[in-house]
C-alpha atoms as a PDB file:
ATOM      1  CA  UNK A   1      79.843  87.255 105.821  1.00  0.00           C
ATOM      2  CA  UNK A   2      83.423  89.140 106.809  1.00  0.00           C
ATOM      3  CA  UNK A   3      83.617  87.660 110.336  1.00  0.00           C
ATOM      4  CA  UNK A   4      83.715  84.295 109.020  1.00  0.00           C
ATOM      5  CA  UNK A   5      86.847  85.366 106.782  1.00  0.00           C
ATOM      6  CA  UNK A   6      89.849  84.103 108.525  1.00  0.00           C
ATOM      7  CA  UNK A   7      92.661  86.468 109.059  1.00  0.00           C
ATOM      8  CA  UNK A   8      95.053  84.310 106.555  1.00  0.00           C
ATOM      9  CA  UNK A   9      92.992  85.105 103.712  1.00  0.00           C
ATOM     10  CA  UNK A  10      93.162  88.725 101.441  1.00  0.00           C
ATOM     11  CA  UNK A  11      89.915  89.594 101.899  1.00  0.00           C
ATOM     12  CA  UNK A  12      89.683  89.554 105.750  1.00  0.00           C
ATOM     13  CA  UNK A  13      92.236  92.376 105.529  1.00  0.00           C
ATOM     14  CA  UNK A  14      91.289  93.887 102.137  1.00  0.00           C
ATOM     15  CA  UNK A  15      87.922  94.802 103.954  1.00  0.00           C
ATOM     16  CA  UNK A  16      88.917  96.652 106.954  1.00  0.00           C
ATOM     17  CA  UNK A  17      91.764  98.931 104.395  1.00  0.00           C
ATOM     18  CA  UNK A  18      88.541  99.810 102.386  1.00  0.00           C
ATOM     19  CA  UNK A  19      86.241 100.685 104.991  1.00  0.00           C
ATOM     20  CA  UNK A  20      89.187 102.025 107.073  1.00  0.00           C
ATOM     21  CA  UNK A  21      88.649 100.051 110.335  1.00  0.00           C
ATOM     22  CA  UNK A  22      92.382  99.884 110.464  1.00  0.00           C
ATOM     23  CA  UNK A  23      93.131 100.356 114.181  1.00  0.00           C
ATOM     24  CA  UNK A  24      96.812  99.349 113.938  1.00  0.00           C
ATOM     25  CA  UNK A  25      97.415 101.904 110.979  1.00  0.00           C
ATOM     26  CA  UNK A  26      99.847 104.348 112.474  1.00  0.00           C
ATOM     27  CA  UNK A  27      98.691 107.281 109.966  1.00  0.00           C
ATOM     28  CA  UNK A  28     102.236 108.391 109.170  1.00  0.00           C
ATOM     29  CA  UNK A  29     106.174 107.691 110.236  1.00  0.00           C
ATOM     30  CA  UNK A  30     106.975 106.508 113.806  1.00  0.00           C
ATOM     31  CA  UNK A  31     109.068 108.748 115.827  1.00  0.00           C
ATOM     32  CA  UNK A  32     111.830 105.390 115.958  1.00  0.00           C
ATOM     33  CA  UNK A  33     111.987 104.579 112.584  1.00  0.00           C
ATOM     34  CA  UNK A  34     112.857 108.796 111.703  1.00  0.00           C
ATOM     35  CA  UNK A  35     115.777 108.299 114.189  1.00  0.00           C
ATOM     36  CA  UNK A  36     116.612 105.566 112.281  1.00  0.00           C
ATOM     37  CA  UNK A  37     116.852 107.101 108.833  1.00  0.00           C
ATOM     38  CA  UNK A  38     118.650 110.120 110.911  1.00  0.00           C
ATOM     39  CA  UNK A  39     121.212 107.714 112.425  1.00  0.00           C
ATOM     40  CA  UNK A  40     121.360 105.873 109.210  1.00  0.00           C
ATOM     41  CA  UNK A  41     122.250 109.089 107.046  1.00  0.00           C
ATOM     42  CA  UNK A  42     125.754 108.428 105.556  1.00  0.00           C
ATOM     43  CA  UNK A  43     126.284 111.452 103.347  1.00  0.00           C
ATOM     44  CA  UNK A  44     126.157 111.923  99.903  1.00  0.00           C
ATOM     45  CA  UNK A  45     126.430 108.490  98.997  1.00  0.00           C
ATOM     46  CA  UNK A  46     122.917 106.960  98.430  1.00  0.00           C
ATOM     47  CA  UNK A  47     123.578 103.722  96.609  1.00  0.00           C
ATOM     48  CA  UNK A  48     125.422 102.786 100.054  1.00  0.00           C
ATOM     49  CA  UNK A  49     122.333 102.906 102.330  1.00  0.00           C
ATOM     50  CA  UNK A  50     120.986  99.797 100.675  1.00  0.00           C
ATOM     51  CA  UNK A  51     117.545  97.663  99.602  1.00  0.00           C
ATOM     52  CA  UNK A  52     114.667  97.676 101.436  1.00  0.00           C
ATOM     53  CA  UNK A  53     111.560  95.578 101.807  1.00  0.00           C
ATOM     54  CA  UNK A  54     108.248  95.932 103.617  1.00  0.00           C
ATOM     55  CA  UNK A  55     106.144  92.984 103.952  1.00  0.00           C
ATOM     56  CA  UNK A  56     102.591  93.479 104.656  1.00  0.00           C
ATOM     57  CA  UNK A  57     102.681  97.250 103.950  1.00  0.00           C
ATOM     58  CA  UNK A  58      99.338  98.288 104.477  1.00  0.00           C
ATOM     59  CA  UNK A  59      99.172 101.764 103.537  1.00  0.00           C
ATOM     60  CA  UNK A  60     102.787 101.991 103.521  1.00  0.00           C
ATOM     61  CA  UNK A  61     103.312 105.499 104.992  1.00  0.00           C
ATOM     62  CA  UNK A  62     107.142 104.875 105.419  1.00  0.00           C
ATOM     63  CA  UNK A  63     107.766 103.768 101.850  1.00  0.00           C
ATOM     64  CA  UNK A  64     108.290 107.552 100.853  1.00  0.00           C
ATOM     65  CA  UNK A  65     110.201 107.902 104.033  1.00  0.00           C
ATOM     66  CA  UNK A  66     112.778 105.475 103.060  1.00  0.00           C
ATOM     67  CA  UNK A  67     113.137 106.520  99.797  1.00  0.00           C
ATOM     68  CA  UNK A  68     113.343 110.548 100.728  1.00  0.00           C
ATOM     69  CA  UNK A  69     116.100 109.000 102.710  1.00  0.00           C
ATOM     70  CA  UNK A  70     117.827 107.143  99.828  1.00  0.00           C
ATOM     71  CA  UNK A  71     116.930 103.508  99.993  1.00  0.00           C
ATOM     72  CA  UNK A  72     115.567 101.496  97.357  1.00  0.00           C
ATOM     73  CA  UNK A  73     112.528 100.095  98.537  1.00  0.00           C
ATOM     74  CA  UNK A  74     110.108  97.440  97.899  1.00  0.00           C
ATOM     75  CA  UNK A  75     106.742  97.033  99.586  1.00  0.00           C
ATOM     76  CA  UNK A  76     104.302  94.084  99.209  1.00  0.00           C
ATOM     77  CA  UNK A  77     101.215  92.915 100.688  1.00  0.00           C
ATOM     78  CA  UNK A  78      98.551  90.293 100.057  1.00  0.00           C
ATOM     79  CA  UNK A  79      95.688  91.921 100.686  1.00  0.00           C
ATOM     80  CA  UNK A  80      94.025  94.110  97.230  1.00  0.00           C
ATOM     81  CA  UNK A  81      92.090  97.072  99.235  1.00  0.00           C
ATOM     82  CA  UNK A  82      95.759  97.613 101.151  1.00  0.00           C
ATOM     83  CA  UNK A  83      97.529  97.999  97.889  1.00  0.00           C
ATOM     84  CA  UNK A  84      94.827 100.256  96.209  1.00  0.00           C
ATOM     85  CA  UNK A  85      95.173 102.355  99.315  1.00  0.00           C
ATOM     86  CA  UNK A  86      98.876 101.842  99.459  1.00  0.00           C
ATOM     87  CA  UNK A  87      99.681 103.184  95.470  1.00  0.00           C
ATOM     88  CA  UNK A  88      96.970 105.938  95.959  1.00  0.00           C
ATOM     89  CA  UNK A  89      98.817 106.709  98.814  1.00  0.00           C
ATOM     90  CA  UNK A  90     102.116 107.068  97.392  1.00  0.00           C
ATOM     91  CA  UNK A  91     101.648 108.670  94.257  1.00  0.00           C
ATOM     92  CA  UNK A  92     101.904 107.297  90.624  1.00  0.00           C
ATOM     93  CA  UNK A  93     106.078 107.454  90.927  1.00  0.00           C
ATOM     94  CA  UNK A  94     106.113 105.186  93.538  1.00  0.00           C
ATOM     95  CA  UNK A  95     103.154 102.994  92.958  1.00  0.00           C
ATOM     96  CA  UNK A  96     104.976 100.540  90.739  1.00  0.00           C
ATOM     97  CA  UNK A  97     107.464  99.578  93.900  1.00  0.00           C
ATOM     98  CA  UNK A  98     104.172  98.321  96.273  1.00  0.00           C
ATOM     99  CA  UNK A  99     103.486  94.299  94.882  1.00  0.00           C
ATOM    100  CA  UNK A 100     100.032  93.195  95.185  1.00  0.00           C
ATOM    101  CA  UNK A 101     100.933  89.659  96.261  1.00  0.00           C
ATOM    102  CA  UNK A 102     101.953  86.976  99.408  1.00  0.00           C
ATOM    103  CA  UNK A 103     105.459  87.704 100.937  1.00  0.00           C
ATOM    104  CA  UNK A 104     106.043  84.101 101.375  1.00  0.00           C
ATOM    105  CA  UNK A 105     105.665  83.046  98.022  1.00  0.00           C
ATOM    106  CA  UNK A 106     106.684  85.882  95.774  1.00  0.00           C
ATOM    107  CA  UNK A 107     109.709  85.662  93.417  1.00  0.00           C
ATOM    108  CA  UNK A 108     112.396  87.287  95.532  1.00  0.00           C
ATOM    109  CA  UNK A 109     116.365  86.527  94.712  1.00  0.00           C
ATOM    110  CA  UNK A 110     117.363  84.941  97.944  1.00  0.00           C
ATOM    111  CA  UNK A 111     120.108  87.298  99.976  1.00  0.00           C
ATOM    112  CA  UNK A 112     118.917  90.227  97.985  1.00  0.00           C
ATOM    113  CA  UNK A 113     118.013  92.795 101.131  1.00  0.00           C
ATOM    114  CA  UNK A 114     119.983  94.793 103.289  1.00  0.00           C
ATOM    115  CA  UNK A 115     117.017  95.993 105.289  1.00  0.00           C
ATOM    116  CA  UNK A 116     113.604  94.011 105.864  1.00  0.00           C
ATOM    117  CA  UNK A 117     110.902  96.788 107.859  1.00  0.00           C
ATOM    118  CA  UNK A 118     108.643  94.467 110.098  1.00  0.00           C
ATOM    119  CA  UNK A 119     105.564  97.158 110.917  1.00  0.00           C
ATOM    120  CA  UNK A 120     102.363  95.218 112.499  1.00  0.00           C
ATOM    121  CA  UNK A 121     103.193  92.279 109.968  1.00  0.00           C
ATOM    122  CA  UNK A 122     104.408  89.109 111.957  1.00  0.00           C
ATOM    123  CA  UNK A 123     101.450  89.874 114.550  1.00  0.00           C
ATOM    124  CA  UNK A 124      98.880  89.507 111.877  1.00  0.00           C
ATOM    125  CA  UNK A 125     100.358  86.171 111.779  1.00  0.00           C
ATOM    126  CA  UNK A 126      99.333  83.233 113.601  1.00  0.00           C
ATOM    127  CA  UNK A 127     101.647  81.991 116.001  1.00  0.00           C
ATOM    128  CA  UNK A 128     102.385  78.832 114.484  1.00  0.00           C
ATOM    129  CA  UNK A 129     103.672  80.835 110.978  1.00  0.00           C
ATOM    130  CA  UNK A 130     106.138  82.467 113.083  1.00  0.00           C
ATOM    131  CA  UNK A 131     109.181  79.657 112.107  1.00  0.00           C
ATOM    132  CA  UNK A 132     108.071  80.109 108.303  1.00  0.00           C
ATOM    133  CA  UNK A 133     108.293  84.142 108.669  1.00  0.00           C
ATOM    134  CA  UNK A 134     111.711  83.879 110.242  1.00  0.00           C
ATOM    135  CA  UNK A 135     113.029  81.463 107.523  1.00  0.00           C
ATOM    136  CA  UNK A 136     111.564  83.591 104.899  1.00  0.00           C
ATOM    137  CA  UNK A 137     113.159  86.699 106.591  1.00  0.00           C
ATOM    138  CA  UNK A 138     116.667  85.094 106.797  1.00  0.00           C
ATOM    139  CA  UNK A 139     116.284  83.521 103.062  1.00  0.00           C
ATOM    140  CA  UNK A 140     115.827  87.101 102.011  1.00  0.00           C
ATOM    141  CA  UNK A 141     118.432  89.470 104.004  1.00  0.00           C
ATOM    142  CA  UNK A 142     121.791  89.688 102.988  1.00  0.00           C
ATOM    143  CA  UNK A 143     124.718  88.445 106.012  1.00  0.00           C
ATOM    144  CA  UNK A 144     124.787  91.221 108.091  1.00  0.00           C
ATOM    145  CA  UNK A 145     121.231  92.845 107.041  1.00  0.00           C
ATOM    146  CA  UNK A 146     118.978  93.453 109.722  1.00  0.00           C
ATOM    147  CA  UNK A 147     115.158  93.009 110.669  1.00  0.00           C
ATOM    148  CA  UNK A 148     114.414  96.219 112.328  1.00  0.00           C
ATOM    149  CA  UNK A 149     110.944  97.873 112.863  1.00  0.00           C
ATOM    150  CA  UNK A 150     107.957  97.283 115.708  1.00  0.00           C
ATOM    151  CA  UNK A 151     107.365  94.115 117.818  1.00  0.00           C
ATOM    152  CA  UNK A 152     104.211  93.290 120.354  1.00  0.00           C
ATOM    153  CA  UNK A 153     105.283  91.537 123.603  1.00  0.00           C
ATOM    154  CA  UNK A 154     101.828  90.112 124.656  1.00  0.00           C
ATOM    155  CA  UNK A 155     101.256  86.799 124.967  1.00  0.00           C
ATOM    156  CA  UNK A 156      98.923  85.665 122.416  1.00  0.00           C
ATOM    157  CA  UNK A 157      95.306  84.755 123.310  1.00  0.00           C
ATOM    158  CA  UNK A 158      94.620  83.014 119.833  1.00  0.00           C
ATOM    159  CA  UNK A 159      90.583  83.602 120.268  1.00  0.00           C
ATOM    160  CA  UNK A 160      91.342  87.281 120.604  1.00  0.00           C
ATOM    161  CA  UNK A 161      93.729  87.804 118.138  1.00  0.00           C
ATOM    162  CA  UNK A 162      95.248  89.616 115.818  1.00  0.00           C
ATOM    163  CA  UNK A 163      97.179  90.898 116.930  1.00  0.00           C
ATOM    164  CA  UNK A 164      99.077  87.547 117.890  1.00  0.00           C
ATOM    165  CA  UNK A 165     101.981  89.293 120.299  1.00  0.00           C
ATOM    166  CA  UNK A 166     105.387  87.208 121.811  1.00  0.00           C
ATOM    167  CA  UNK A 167     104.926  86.050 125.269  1.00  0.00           C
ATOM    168  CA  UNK A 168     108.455  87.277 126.711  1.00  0.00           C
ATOM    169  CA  UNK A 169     111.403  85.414 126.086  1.00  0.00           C
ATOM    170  CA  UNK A 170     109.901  83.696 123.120  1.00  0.00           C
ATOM    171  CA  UNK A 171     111.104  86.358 120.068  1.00  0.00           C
ATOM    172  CA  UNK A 172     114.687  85.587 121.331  1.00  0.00           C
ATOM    173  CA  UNK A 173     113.634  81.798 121.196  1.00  0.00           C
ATOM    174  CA  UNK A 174     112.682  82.303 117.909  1.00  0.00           C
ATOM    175  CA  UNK A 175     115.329  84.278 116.268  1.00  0.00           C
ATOM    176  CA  UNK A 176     118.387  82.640 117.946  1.00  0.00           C
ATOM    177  CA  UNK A 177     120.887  81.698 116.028  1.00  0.00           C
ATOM    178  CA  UNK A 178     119.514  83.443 113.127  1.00  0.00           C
ATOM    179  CA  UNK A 179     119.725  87.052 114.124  1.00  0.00           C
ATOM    180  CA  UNK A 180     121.697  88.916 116.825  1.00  0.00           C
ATOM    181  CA  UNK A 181     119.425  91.157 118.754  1.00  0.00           C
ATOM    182  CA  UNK A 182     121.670  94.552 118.348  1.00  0.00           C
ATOM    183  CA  UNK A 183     118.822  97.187 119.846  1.00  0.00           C
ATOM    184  CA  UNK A 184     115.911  96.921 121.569  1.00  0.00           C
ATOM    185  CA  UNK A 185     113.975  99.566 123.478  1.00  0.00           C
ATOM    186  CA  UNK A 186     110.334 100.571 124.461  1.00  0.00           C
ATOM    187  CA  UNK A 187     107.948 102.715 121.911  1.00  0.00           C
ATOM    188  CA  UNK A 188     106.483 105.775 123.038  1.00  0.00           C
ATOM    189  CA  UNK A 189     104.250 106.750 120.132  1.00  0.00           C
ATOM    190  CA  UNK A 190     102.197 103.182 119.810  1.00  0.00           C
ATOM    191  CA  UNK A 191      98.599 103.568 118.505  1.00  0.00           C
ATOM    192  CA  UNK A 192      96.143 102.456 121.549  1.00  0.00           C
ATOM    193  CA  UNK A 193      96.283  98.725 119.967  1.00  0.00           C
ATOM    194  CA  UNK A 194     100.007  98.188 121.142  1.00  0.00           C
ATOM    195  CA  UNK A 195     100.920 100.749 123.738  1.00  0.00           C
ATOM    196  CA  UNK A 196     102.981  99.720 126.419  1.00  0.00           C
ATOM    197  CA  UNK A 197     103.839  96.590 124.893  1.00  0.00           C
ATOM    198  CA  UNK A 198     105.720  97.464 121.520  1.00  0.00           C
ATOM    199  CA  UNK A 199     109.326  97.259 121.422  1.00  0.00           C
ATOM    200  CA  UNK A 200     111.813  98.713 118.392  1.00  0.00           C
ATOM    201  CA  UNK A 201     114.633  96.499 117.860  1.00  0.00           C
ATOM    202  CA  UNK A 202     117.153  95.588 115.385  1.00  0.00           C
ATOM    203  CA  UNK A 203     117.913  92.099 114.573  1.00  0.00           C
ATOM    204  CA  UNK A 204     121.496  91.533 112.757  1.00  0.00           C
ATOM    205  CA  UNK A 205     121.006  88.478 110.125  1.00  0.00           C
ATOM    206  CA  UNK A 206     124.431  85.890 111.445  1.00  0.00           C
ATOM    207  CA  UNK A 207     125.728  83.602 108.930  1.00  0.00           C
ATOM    208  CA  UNK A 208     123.703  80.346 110.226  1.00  0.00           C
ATOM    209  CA  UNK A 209     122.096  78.601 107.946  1.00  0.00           C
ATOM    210  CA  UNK A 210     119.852  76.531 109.694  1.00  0.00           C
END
């Protein structure tokens, strides 16, 4: 049966993008990520706005908003009924940039983002993954690249979840060191699932190693 499909395996999420029980699915581009891309214009110089990644796209409705805004973007996610959706999504020109396969294990060149989207992806994560996702995240952006997108201050009630939110005081915990917390302020267009409790910030990648 589904409900005995833990949320670390494909299928548990392949399932709900196929039968569209997706309550965390925004259904379109976040009012703080188009600011972004606003702020972010630099001209007519395209090339200079960077690579992109989106780990555990889902349907990916701000992969053509990144590109319409110049980046080069690649999306990937784990689950097969999310990238079926995803492509279909997207269109045939972009299909061939969403990766069916796992974030953490997929052949990326180390240092080779300038940008890494986090959208409803490290809360799908159980809490004890949350060391691994920030090691794979600073393995991956360039110095000076940032981790920017939606994060869930809730503390996590494991039986309950996911979402799997940060108690406060524990994102800053876990990123310290690695990332220099460069914005951070309260979402007003959340989907039921997160409201009042999601945060946009931008974390700068620092040159520690670890």
């Amino acid at each position: 049966m589904l409900d005995d499909i833990p949320p670390s395996h494909p299928e548990f999420w392949s399932s709900r993008y196929l039968s569209a029980n997706t309550p965390w699915d925004f259904d379109g581009v976040p009012a703080d990520l188009k600011e972004f891309l606003k702020r972010k214009d630099i001209g007519s110089n395209p090339q200079a706005r960077g690579k992109v990644l989106i780990p555990g796209c889902g349907l990916g409705h701000e992969i053509k908003a990144f590109m319409q805004a110049g980046y080069d973007v690649t999306a990937i996610d784990f689950a097969p009924g999310a990238v079926e959706r995803a492509r279909r999504l997207n269109g045939t020109a972009l299909a061939s940039r969403i990766i069916l396969g796992d974030f953490f294990s997929h052949d990326f060149a180390p240092n080779s983002f300038d940008y890494i989207y986090e959208r409803a992806f490290l809360c799908a994560l159980l809490p004890e993954r949350r060391e691994v996702y920030r090691a794979r995240m600073a393995s991956l952006l360039k110095y000076q690249g940032s981790l920017l997108g939606y994060f869930y201050y809730q503390k996590p009630v494991i039986s309950e979840g996911p979402p799997y939110g940060f108690a406060w005081g524990t994102a800053d915990e876990l990123f310290a060191r690695w990332f220099l917390l460069v914005k951070d302020s309260p979402v007003s267009d959340s989907v039921p699932m997160f409201a009042g409790r999601e945060r946009w910030q931008e974390w700068r990648r620092t040159s520690f190693k670890g």
